[in-house]
C-alpha atoms as a PDB file:
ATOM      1  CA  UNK A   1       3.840   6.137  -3.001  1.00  0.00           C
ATOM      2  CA  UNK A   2       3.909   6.881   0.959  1.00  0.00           C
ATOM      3  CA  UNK A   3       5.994   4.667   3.044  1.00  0.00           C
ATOM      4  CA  UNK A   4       3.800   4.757   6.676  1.00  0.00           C
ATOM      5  CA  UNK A   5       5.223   3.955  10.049  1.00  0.00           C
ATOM      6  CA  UNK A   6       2.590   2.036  12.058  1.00  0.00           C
ATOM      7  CA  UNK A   7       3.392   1.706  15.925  1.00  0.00           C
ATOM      8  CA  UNK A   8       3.338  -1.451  17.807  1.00  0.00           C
ATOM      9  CA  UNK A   9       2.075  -1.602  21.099  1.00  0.00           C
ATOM     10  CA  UNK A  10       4.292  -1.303  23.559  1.00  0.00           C
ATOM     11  CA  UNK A  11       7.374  -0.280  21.200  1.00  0.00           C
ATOM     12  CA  UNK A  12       5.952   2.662  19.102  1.00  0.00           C
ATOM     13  CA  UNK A  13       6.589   3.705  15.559  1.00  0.00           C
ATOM     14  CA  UNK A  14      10.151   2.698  15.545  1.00  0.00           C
ATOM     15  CA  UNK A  15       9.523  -0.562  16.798  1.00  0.00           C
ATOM     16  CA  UNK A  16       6.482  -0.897  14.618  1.00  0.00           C
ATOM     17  CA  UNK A  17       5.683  -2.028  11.051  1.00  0.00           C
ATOM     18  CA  UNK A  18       5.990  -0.264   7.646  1.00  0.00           C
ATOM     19  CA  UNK A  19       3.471  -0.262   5.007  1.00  0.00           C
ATOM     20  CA  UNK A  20       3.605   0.957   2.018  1.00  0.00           C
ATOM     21  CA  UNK A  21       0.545   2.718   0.297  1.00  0.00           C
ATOM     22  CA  UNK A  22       0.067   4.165  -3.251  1.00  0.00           C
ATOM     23  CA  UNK A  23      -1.603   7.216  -3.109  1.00  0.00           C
ATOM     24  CA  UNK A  24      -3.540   9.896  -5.180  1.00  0.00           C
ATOM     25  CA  UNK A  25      -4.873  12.487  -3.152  1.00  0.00           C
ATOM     26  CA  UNK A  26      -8.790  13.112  -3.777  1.00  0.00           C
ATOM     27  CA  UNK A  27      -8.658  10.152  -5.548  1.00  0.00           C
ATOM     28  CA  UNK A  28      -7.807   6.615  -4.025  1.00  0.00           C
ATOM     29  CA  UNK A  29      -5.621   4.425  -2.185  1.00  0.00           C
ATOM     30  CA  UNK A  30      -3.922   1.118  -2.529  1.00  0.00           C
ATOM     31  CA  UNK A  31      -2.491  -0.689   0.453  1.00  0.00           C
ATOM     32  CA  UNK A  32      -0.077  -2.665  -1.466  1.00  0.00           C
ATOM     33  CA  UNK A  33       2.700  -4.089   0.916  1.00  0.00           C
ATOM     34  CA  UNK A  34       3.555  -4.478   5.000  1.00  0.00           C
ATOM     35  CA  UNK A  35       6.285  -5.500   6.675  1.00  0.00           C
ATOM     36  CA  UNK A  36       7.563  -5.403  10.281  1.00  0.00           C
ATOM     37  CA  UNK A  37      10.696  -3.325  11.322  1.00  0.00           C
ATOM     38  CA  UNK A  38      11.767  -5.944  13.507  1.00  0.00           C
ATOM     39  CA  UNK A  39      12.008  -7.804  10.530  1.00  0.00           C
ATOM     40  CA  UNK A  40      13.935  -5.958   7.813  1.00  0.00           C
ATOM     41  CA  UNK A  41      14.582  -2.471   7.647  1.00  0.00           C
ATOM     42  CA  UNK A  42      13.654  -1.388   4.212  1.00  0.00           C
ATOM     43  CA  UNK A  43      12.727  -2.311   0.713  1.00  0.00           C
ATOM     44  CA  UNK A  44      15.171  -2.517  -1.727  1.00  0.00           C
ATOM     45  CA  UNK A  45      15.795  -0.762  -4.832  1.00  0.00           C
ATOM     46  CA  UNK A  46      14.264  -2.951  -7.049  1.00  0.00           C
ATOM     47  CA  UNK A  47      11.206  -3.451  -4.982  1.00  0.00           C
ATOM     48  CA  UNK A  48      10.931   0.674  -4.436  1.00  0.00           C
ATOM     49  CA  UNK A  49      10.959   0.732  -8.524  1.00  0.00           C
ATOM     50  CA  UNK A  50       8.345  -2.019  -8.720  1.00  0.00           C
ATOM     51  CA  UNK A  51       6.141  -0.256  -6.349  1.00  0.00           C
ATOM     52  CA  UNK A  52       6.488   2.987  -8.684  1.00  0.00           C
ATOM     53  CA  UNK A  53       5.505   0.856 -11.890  1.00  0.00           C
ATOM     54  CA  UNK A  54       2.770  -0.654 -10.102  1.00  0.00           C
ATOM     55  CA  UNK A  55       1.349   2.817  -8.756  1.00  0.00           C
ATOM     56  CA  UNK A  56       1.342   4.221 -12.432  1.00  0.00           C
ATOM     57  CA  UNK A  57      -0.604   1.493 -13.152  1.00  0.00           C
ATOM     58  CA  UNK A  58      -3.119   1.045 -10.175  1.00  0.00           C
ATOM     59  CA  UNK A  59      -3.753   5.115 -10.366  1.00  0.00           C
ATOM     60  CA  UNK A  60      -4.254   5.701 -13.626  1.00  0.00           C
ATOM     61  CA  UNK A  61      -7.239   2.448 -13.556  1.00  0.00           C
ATOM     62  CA  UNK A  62     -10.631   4.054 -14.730  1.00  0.00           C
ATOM     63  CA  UNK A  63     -13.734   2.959 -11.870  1.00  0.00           C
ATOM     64  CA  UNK A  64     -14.583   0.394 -14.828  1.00  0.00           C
ATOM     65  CA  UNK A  65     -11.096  -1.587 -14.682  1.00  0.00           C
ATOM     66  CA  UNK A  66     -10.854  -1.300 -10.586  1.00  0.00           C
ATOM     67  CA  UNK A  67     -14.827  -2.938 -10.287  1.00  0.00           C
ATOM     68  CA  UNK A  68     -13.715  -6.022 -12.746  1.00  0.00           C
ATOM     69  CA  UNK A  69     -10.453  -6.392 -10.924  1.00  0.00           C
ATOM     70  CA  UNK A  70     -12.222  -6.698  -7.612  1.00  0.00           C
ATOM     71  CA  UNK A  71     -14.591  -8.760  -9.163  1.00  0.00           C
ATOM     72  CA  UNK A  72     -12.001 -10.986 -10.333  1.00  0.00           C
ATOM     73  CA  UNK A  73     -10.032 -11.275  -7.026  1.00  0.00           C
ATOM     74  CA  UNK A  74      -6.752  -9.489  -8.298  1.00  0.00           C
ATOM     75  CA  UNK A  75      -7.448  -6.317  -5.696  1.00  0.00           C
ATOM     76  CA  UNK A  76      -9.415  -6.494  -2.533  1.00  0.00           C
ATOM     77  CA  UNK A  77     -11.735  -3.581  -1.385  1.00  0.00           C
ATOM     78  CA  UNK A  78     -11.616  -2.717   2.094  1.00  0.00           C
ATOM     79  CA  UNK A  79     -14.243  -0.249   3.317  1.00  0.00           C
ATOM     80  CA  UNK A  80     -14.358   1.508   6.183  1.00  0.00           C
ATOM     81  CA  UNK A  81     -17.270   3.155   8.105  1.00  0.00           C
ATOM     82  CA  UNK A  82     -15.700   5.864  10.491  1.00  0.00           C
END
């Protein structure tokens, strides 16, 4: 799980947003939450240990499980063409 500090215009990283991103390296990556600093400054315990639970779930998915839960809306697939 990798907490990322986005900047804002005008106001930089500080000032910015958080989002939080589970993570496997050389595997794949979930955006899973987003929130602006301006707005609260931190998750909370519970939500941190949610996040964990739902990242051992989300990165251990075979390519089988991840295609029927896109095709049944529960994740979204965002693709991106450099």
């Amino acid at each position: 799980m990798i907490k990322l500090r986005i900047a804002r215009r005008g106001q930089g990283k500080s000032g910015g947003f958080r989002s939080i991103v589970l993570f496997r390296h050389g595997s794949r990556a979930f955006f899973v939450y987003g929130f602006a600093k301006n707005e609260r400054d931190n998750i909370r315990a519970d939500e941190l240990k949610a996040f964990r639970k739902l990242a051992d779930h989300l990165l251990n998915m075979n390519d089988a499980d991840i295609l029927e839960a896109i095709k049944n809306g529960t994740i979204k697939e965002i693709e991106y063409h450099g």
